[in-house]
N, C-alpha and C. Protein backbone atom coordinates (compact mmCIF):
# COMPACT_ATOMS: atom_id res chain seq x y z
N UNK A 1 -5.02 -9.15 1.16
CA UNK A 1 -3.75 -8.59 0.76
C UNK A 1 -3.98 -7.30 -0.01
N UNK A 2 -3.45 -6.45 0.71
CA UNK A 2 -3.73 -5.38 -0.27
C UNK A 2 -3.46 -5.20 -1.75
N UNK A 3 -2.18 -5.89 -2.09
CA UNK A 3 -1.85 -5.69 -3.88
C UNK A 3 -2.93 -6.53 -4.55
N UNK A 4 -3.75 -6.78 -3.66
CA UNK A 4 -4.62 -7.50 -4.69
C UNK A 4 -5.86 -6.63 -4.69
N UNK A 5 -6.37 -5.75 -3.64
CA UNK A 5 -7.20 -4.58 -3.89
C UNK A 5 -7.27 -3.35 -4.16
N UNK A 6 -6.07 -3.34 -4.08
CA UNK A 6 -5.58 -1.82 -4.90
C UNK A 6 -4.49 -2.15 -6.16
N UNK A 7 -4.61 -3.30 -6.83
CA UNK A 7 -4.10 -3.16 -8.26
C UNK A 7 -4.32 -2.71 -9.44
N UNK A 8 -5.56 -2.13 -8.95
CA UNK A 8 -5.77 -1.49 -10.50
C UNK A 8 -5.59 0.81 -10.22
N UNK A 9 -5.48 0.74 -8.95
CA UNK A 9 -5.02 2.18 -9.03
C UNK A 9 -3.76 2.43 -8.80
N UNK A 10 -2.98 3.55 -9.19
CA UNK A 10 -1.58 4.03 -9.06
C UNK A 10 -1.80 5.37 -8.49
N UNK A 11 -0.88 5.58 -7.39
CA UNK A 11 -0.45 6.55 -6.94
C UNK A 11 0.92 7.64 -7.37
N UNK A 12 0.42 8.66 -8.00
CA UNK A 12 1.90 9.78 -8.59
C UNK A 12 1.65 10.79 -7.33
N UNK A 13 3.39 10.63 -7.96
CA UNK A 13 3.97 12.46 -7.44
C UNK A 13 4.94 12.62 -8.27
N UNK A 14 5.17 14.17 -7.83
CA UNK A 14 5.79 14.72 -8.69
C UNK A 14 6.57 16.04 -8.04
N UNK A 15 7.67 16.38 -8.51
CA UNK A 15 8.47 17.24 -7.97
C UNK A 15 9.12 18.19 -8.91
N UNK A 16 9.18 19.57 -8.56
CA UNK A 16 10.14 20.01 -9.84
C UNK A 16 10.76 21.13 -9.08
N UNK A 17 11.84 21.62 -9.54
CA UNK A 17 12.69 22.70 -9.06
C UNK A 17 12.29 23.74 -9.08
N UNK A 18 12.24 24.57 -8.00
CA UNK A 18 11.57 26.32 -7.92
C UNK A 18 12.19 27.05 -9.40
N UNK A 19 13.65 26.75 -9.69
CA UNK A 19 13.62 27.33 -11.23
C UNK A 19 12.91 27.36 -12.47
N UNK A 20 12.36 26.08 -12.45
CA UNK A 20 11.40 25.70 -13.39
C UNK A 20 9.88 25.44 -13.79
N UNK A 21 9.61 26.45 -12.19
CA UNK A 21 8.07 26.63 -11.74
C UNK A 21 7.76 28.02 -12.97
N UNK A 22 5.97 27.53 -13.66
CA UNK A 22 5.99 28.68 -14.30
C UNK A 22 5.86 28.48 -15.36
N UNK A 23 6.46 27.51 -16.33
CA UNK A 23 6.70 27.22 -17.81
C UNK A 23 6.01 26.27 -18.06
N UNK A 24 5.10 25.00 -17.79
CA UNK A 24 4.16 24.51 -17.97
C UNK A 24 4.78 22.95 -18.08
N UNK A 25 5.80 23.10 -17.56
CA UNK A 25 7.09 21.72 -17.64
C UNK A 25 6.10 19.97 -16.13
N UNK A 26 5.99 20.66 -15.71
CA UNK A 26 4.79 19.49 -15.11
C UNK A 26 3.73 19.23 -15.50
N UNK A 27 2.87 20.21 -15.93
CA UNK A 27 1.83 19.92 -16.45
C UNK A 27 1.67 19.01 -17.64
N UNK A 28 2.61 19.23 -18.96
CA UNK A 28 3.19 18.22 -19.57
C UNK A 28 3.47 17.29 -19.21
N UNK A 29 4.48 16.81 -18.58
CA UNK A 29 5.05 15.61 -17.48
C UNK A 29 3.75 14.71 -17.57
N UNK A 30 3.38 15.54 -16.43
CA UNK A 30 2.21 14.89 -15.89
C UNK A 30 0.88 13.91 -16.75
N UNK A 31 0.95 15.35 -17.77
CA UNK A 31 -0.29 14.41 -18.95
C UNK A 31 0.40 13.45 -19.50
N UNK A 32 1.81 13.48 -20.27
CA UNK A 32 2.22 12.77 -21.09
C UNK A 32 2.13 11.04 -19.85
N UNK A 33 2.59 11.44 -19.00
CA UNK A 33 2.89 10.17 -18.08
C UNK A 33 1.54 9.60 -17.67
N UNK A 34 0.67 10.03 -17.59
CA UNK A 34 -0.89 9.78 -17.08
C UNK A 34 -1.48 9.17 -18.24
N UNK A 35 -1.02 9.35 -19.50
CA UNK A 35 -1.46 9.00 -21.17
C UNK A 35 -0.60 7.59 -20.99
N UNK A 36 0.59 7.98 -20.84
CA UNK A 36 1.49 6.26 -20.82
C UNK A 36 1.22 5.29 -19.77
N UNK A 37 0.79 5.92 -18.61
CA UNK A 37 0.24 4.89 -17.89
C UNK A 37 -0.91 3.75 -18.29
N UNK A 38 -1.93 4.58 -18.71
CA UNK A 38 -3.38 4.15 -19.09
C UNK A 38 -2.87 3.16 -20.65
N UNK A 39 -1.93 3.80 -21.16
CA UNK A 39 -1.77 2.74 -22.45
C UNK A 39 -0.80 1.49 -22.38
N UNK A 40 -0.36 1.79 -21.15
CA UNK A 40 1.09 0.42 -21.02
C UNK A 40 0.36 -0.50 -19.97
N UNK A 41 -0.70 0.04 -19.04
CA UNK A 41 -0.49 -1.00 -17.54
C UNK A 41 -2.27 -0.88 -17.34
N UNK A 42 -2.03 -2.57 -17.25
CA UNK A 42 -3.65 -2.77 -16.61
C UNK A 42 -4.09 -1.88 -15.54
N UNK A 43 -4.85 -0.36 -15.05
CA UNK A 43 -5.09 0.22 -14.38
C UNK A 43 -6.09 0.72 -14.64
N UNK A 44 -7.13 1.60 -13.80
CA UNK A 44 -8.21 2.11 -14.10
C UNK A 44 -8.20 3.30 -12.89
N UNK A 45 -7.46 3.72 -12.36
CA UNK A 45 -7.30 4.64 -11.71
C UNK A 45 -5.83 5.23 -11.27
N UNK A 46 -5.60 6.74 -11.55
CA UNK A 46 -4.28 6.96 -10.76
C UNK A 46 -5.30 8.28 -10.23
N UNK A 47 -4.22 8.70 -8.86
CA UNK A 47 -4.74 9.62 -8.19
C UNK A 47 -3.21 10.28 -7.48
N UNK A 48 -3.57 11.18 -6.86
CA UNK A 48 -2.46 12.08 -6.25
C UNK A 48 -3.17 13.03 -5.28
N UNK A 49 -2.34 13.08 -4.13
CA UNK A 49 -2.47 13.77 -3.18
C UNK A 49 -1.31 15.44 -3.23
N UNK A 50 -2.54 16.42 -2.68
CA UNK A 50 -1.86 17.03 -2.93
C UNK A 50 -2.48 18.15 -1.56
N UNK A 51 -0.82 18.86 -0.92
CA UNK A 51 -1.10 19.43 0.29
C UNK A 51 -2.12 20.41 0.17
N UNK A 52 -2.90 21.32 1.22
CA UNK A 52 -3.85 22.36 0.55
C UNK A 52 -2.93 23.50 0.22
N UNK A 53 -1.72 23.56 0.51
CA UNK A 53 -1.30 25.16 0.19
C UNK A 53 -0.82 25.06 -0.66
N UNK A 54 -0.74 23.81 -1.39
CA UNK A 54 -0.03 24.04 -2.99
C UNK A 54 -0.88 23.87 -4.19
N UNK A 55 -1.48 25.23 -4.27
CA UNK A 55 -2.80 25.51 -5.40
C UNK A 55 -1.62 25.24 -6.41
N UNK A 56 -0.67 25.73 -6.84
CA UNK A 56 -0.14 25.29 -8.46
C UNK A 56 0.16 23.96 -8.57
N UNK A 57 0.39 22.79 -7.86
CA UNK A 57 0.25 21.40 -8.12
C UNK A 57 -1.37 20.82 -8.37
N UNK A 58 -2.48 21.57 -7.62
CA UNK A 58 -3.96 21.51 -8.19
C UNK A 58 -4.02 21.44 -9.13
N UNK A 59 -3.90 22.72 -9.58
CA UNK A 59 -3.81 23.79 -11.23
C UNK A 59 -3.16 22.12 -12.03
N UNK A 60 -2.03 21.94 -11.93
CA UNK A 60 -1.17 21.12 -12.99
C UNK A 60 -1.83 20.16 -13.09
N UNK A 61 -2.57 19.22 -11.85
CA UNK A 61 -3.71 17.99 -12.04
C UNK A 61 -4.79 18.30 -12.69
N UNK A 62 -5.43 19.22 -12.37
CA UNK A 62 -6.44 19.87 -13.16
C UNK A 62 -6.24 19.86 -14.62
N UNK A 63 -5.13 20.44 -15.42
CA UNK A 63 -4.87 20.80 -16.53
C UNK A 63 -4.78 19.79 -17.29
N UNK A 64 -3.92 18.49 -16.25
CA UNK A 64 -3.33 17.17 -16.93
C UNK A 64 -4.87 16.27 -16.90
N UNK A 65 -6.05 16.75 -16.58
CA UNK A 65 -7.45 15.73 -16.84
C UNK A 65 -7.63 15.16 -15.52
N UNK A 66 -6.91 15.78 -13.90
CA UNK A 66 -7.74 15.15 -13.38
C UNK A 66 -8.76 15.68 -12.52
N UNK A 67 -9.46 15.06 -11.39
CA UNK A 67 -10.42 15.92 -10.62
C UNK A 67 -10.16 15.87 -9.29
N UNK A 68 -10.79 16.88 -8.35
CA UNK A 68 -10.62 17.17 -7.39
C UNK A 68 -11.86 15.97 -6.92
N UNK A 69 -11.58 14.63 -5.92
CA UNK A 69 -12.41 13.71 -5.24
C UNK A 69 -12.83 14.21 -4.02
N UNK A 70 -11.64 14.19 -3.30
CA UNK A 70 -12.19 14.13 -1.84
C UNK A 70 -11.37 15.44 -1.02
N UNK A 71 -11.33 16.06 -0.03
CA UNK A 71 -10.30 16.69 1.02
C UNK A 71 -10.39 16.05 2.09
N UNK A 72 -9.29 15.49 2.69
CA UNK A 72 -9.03 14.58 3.85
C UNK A 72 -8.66 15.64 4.46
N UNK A 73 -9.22 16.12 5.94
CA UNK A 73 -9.06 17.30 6.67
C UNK A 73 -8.13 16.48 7.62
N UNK A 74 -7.26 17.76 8.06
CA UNK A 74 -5.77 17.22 9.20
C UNK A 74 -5.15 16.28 8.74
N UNK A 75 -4.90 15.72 7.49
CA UNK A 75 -4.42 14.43 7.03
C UNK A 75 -2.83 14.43 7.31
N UNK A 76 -2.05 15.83 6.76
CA UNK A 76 -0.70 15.72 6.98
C UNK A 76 -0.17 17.01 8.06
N UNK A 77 1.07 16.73 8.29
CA UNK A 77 1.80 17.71 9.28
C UNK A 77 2.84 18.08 8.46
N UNK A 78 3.46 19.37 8.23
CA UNK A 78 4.43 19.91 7.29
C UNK A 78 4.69 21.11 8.05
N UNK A 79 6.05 20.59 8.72
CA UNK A 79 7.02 22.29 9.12
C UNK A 79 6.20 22.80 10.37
N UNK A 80 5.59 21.76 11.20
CA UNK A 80 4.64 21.87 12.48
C UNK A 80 3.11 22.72 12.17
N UNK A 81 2.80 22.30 10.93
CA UNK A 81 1.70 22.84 10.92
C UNK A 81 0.80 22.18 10.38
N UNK A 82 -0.37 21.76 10.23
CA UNK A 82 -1.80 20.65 10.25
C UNK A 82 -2.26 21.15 9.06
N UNK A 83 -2.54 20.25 7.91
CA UNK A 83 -3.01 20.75 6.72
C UNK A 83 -3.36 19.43 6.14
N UNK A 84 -4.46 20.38 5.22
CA UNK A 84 -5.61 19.10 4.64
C UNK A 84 -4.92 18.49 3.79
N UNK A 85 -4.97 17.50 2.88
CA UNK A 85 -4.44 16.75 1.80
C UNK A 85 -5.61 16.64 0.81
N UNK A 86 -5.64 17.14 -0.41
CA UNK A 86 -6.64 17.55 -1.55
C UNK A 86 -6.56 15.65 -1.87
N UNK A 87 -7.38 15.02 -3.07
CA UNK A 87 -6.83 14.20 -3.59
C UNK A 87 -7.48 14.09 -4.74
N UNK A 88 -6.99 14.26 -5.58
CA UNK A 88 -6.74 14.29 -7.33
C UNK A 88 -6.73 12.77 -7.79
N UNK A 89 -7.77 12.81 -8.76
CA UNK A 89 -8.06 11.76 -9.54
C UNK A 89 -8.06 11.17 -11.06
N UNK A 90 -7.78 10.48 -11.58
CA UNK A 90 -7.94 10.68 -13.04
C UNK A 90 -8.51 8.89 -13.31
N UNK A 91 -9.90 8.94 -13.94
CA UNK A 91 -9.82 7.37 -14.27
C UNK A 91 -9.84 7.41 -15.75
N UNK A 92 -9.87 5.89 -15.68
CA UNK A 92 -9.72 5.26 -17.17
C UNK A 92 -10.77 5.61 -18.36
N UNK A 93 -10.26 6.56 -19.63
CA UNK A 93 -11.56 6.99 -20.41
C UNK A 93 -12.27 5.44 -20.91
């Protein structure tokens, strides 16, 4: 069963409005929520996928403590076009 082998990692995303790209409003988000995860819920891993053409969602994982693991090449299709999926990691200090 899978909830029993993947219970200790969580999968985020995250979304924010083109108005509010710029001001450092995810990157926050992101840490503060990645800090409350690790202190509220039995876990030892969250991770996030992230398309290759969106270097400023990198940047914001990066900033918020996590690391660049793996690139899954051709993983997704977006707007008819073939693109890798980065995947961002953060484990348990």
């Amino acid at each position: 069963r899978l909830r029993d082998i993947y219970k200790q990692t969580v999968a985020l995303t995250c979304w924010l409005g083109e108005p509010y790209w710029g001001q450092g409003i995810a990157t926050e988000v992101v840490a503060a929520f990645s800090t409350y995860l690790f202190d509220h819920l039995d876990i030892h891993r969250q991770q996030a996928g992230v398309f290759s053409t969106n270097k400023a969602a990198m940047r914001v994982l990066e900033k918020a403590g996590f690391h660049k693991e793996a690139v899954h090449q051709h993983k997704v299709m977006k707007a008819g076009h073939l693109l890798d999926e980065h995947l961002f990691v953060k484990l348990r200090p």
